[in-house]
Protein backbone atom coordinates (compact mmCIF):
# COMPACT_ATOMS: atom_id res chain seq x y z
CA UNK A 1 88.99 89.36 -105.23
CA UNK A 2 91.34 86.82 -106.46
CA UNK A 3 94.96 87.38 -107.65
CA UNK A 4 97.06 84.83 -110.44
CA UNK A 5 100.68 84.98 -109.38
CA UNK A 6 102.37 84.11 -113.38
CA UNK A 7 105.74 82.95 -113.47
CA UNK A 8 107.99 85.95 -114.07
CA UNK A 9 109.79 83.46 -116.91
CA UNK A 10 106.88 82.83 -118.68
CA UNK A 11 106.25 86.52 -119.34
CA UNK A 12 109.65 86.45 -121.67
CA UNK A 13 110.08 83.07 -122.93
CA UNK A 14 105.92 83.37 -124.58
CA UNK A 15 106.72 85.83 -126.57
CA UNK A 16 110.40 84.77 -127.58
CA UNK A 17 109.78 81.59 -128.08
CA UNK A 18 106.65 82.38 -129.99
CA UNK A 19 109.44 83.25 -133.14
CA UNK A 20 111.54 80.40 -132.97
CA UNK A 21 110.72 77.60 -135.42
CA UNK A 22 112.28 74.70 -133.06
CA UNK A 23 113.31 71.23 -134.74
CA UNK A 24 114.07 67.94 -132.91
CA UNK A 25 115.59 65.09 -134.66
CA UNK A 26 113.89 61.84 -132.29
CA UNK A 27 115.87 59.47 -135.31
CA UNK A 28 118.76 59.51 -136.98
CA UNK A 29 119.09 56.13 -137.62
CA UNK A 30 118.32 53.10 -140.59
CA UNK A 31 116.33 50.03 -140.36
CA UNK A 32 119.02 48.98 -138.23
CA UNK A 33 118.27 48.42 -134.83
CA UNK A 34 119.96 50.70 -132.45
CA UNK A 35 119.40 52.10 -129.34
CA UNK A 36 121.12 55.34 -130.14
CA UNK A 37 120.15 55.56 -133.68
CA UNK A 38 116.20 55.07 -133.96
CA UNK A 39 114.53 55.01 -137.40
CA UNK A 40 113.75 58.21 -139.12
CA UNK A 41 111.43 60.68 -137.67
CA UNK A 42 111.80 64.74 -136.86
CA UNK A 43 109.70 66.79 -135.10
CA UNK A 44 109.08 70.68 -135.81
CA UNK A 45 107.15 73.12 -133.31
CA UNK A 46 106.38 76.38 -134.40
CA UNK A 47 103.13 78.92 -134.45
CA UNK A 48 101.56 76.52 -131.42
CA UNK A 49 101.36 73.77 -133.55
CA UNK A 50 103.39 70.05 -133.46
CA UNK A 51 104.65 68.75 -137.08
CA UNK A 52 105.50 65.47 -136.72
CA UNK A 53 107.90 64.40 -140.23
CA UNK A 54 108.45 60.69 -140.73
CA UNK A 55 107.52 57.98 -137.88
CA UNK A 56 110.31 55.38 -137.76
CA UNK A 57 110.69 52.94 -135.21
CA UNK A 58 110.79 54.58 -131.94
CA UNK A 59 109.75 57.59 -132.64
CA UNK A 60 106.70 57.48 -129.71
CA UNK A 61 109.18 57.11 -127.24
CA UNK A 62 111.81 59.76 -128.28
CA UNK A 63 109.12 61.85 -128.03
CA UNK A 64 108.08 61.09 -124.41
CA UNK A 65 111.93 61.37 -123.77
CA UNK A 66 111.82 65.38 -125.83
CA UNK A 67 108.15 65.47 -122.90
CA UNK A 68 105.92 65.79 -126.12
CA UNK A 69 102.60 64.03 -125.25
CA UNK A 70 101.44 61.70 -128.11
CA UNK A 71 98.29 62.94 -127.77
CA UNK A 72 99.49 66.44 -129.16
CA UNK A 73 100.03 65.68 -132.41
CA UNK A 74 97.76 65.88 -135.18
CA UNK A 75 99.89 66.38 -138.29
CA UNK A 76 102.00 63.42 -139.62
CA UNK A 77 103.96 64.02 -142.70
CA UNK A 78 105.51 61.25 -144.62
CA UNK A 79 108.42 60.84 -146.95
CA UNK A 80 108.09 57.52 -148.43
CA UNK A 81 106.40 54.48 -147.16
CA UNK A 82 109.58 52.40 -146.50
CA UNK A 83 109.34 50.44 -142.94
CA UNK A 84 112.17 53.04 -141.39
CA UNK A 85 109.98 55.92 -141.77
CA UNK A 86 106.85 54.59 -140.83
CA UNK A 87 107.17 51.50 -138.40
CA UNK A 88 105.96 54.00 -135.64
CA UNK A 89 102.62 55.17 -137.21
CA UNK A 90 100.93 52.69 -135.96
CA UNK A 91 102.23 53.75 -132.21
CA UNK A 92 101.33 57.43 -133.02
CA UNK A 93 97.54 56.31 -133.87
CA UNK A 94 96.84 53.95 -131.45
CA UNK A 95 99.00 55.13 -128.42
CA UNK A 96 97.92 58.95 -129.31
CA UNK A 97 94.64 57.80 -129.08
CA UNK A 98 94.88 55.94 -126.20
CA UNK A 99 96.43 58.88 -124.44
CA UNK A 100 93.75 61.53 -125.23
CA UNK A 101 94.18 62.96 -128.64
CA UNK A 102 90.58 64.21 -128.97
CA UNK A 103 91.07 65.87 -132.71
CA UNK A 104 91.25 63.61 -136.19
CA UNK A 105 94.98 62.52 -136.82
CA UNK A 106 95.90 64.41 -140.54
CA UNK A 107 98.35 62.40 -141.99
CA UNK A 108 99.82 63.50 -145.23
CA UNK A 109 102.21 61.09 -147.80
CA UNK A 110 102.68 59.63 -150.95
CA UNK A 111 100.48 57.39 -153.36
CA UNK A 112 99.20 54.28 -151.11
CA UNK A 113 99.24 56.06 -147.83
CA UNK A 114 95.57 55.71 -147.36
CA UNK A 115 95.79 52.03 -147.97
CA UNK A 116 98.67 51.52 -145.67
CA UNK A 117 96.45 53.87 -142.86
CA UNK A 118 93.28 51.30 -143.41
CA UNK A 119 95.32 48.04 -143.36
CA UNK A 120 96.53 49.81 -139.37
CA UNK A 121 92.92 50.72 -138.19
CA UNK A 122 92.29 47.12 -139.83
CA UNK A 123 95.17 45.17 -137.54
CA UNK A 124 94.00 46.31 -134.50
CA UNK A 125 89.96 46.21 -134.80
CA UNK A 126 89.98 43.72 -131.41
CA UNK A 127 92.36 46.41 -129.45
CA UNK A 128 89.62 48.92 -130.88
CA UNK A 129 86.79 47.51 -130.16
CA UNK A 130 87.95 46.53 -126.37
CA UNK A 131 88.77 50.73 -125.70
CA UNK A 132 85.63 51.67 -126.65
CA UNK A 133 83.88 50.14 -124.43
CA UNK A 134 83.67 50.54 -120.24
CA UNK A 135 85.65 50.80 -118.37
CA UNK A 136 88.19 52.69 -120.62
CA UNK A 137 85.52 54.32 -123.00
CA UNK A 138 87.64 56.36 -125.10
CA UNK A 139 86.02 58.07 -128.00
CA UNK A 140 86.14 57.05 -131.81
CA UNK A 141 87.09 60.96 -132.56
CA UNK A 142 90.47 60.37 -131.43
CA UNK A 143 91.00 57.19 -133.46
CA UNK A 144 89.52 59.28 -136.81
CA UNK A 145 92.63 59.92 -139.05
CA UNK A 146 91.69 62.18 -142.91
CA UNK A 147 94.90 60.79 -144.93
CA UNK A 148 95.82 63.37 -147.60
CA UNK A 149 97.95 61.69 -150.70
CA UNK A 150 100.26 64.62 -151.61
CA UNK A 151 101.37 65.78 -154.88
CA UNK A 152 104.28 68.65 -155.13
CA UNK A 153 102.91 71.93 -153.77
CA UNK A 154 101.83 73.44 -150.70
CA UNK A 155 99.85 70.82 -148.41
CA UNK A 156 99.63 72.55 -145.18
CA UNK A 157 99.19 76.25 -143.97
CA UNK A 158 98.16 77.76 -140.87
CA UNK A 159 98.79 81.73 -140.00
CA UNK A 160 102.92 81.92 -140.65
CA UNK A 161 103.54 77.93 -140.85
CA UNK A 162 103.87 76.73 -144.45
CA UNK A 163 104.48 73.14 -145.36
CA UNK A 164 105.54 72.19 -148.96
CA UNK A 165 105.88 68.71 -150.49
CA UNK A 166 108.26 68.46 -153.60
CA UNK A 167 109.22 64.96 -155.59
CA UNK A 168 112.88 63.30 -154.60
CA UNK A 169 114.58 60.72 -156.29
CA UNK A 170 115.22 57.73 -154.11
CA UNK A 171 115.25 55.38 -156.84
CA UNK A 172 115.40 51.68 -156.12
CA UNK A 173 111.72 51.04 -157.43
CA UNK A 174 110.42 53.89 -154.90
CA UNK A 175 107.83 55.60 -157.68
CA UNK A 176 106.67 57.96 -155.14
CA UNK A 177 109.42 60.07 -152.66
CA UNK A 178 109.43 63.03 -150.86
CA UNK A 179 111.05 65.63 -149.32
CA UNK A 180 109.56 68.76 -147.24
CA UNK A 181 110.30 72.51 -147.20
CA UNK A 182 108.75 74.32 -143.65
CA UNK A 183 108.68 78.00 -144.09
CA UNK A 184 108.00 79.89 -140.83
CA UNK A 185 107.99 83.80 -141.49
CA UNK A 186 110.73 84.27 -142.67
CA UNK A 187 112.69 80.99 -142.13
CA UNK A 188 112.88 77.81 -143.52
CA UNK A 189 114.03 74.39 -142.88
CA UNK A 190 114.12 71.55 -145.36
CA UNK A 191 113.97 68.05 -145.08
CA UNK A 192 115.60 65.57 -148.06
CA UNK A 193 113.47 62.04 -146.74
CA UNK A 194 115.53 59.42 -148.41
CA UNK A 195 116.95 60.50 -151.99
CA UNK A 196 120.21 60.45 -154.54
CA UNK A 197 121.25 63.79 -155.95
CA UNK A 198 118.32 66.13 -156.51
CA UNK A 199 118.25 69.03 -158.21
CA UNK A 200 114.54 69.83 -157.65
CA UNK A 201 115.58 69.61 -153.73
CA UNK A 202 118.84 72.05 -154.58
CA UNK A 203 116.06 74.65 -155.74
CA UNK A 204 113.48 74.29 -152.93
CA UNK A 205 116.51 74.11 -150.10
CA UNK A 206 117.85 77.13 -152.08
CA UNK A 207 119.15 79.36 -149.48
CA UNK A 208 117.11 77.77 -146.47
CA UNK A 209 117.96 78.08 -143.17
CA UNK A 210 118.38 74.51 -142.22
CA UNK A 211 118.94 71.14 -144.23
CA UNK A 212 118.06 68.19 -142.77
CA UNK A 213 119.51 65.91 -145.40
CA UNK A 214 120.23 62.26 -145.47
CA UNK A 215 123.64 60.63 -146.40
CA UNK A 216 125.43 57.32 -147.26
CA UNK A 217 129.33 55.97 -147.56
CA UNK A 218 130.92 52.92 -148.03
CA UNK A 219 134.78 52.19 -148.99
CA UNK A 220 135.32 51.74 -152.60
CA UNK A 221 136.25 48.44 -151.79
CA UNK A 222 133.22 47.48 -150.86
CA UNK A 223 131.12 49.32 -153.08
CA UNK A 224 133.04 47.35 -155.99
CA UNK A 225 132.75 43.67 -154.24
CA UNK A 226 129.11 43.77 -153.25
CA UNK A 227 126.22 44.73 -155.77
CA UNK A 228 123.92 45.33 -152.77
CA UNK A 229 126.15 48.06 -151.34
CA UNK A 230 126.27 49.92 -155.05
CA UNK A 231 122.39 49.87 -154.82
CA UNK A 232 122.15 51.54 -151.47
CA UNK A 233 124.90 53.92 -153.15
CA UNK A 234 122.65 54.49 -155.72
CA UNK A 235 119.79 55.33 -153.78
CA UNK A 236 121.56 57.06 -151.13
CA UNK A 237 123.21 60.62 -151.32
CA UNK A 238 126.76 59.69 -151.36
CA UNK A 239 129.27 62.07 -149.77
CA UNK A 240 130.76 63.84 -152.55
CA UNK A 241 126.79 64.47 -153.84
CA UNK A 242 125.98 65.75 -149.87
CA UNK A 243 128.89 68.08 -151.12
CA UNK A 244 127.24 69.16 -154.36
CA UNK A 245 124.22 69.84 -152.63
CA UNK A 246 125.68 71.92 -150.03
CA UNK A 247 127.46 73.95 -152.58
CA UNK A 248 124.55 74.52 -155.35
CA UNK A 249 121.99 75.06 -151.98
CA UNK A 250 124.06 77.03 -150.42
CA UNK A 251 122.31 76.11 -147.02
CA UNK A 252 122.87 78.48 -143.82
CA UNK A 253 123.46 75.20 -141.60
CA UNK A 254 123.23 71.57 -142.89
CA UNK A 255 122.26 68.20 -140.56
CA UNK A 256 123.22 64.85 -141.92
CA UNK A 257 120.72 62.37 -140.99
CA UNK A 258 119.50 58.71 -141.49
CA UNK A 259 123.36 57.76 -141.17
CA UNK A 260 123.92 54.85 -143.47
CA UNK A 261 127.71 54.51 -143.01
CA UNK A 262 128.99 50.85 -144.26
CA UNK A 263 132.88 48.97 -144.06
CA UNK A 264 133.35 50.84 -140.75
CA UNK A 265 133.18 54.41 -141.98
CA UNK A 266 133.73 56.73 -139.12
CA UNK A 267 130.87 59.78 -138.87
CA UNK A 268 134.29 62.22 -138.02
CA UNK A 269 136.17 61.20 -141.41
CA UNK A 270 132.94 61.25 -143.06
CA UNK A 271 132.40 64.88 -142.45
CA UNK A 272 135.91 65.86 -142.58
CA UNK A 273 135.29 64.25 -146.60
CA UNK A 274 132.41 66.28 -147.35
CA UNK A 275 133.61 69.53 -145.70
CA UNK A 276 137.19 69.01 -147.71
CA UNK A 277 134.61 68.93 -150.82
CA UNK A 278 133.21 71.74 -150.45
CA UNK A 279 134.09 75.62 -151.08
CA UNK A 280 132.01 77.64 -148.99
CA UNK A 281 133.01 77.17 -145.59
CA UNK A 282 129.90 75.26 -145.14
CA UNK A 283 128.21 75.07 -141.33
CA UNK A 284 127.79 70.68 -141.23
CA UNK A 285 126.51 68.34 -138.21
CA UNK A 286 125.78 65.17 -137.78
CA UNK A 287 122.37 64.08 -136.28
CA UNK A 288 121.86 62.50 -133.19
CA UNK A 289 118.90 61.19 -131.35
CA UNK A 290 117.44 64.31 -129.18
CA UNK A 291 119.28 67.01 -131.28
CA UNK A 292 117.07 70.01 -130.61
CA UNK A 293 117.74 72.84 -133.08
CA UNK A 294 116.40 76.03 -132.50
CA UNK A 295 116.10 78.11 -135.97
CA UNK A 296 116.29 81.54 -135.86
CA UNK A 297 118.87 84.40 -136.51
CA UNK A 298 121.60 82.23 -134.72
CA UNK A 299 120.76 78.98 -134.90
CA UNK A 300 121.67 76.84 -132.15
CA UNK A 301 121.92 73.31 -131.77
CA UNK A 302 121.84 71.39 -128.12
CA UNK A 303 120.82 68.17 -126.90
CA UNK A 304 117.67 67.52 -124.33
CA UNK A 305 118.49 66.10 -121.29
CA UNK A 306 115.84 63.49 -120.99
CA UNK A 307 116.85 62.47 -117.32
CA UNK A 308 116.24 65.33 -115.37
C-alpha cells in the first residue's frame, strides 16, 4: 500500500484561492522603451484558466518573471492593434509554442486581427519549418491559433469566467478599439485599452470591482505649443476625464495604467490632481510592472518578488 503525503498548505490555499479572480499588470508602460515600464499587457487568472489582455513589448518575459509558463496560455485578448499592445504576440506564438503549448492559441481582437495573425505565422515560415523537423520535432497543434474578430458582446465564457468586449473611443484614426469587462461570480474587473472619455465604458465599469484604466497629462504649456501633444491629449484620457470616469463609474478601486505623462509630470502630483477632482473618496493607484492584484472582498494589491 502506498501513501501521498499533500502539503498541509495546499489543502487551504486550493480552495481559497479557487475564489479569487487574481490580476497582474506585466506593462504599464507606452511605446517608449523602458525597462520599468514595458508596453501594455495584463494578465487575469481565475476558474483555472490564464487570460492574457494585450501583448506589448515584453510581455513574455514579465511573465516568466510573475513564473507563468508561456506555454499556459491559450486566450489572448486584444484592445487595438497599435504596436504597444501587440509587439509581443509574436513572442507569445512562437515562444509558447516552442515551450510546449500543445492546445490552439484563441486570440480574440478587433477588425484586421486575423490578417495581422497570418502576416506572423507568415514572417517566420523558415523558424517553422526548421522546429518541425528532428531533432526538435515540435508539433503543428501548438503553432494552430483560431483568431476571433470581436464585435461588442460576450466573447468568452467558461463555468463562472465571463469576458465581454465593448467599443472605446481612442480616436486618432483607430476605427476599431476596445475595452474588456471580466466578470468572475460575482466580481468584476474592467479594462479601458487605450481611449478618451467614454461613456459606453462608464456603463460597463458601472460599479465594478476594479478599473484598469489608462491615463495621459501634459502641462498646458505644452499642450498649447505642440500640436502633437494636443493629439495624444485627444486620444488619451486626460486627468480631469480619469476624474469623470471615476465619479460617473463609481469604481470600488481604480489602476491607472499605460502612463503617458509628458513636460515632466510627476505620477504623485498626477494623482494628487485627479483625487482633488473627484468627490467620492475614490480608492486610486498607479500601475507598475509586477503589480499583482488580488480581487475579492478586500482587494489587495502587492508586488511579486521575481528574485527569490
Amino acid at each position: 500500500m502506498r501513501f501521498f503525503l499533500i502539503p498541509i498548505f495546499l489543502l487551504f490555499t486550493t480552495s481559497s484561492f479557487a475564489d479569487v479572480m487574481r490580476v497582474t499588470i506585466l506593462g504599464s508602460g507606452t511605446p517608449r522603451p523602458d525597462i520599468d515600464r514595458f508596453s501594455q499587457s495584463i494578465l487575469i487568472e481565475a476558474d483555472g484558466e490564464k487570460l492574457l489582455f494585450d501583448a506589448g513589448r515584453g510581455s513574455a518575459i514579465r511573465l516568466s518573471q510573475a513564473r507563468v509558463n508561456i506555454g499556459d496560455i491559450s486566450n489572448i485578448f486584444l484592445t487595438h492593434l497599435h504596436s504597444d499592445h501587440t509587439l509581443g504576440i509574436p513572442d507569445m506564438i512562437m515562444t509558447g509554442w516552442i515551450y510546449q503549448r500543445n492546445e490552439v492559441l484563441n486570440i480574440y481582437g478587433p477588425s484586421g486581427t486575423k490578417n495581422f495573425i497570418d502576416n506572423i505565422k507568415l514572417a517566420f515560415i523558415e523558424d517553422i519549418k526548421i522546429r518541425v523537423e528532428a531533432p526538435e520535432s515540435h508539433s503543428m497543434r501548438g503553432l494552430e491559433t483560431n483568431v476571433t474578430e470581436i464585435e461588442e458582446g460576450v466573447i468568452f465564457k467558461k463555468n463562472n469566467l465571463k469576458v465581454l468586449a465593448f467599443v472605446v473611443d481612442h480616436g486618432g484614426g483607430v476605427e476599431h478599439a476596445y475595452g474588456y469587462k471580466i466578470t468572475y461570480k460575482n466580481k468584476s474587473v474592467v479594462i479601458s485599452g487605450d481611449t478618451n472619455y467614454s461613456s459606453n465604458l462608464v456603463s460597463y465599469a458601472k460599479n465594478c470591482d476594479l478599473l484598469i484604466h489608462e491615463i495621459a497629462d501634459a502641462p498646458d504649456s505644452i499642450i498649447k505649443k505642440y500640436p502633437k501633444v494636443q493629439g495624444l491629449m485627444n486620444y488619451h484620457t486626460t486627468p480631469k476625464e480619469m476624474a469623470r470616469v471615476i465619479e460617473e463609474a463609481t469604481p470600488r478601486y481604480t489602476i491607472l495604467t499605460h502612463m503617458l505623462l509628458l513636460g515632466g509630470i510627476k505620477e504623485i502630483d498626477l494623482l494628487e490632481k485627479i483625487k482633488n477632482l473627484t468627490n467620492n473618496n475614490a480608492v486610486i493607484e498607479i500601475a507598475y510592472d509586477l503589480m499583482a492584484v488580488d480581487v475579492k472582498d478586500n482587494i489587495r494589491t502587492y508586488s511579486i518578488d521575481y528574485e527569490k
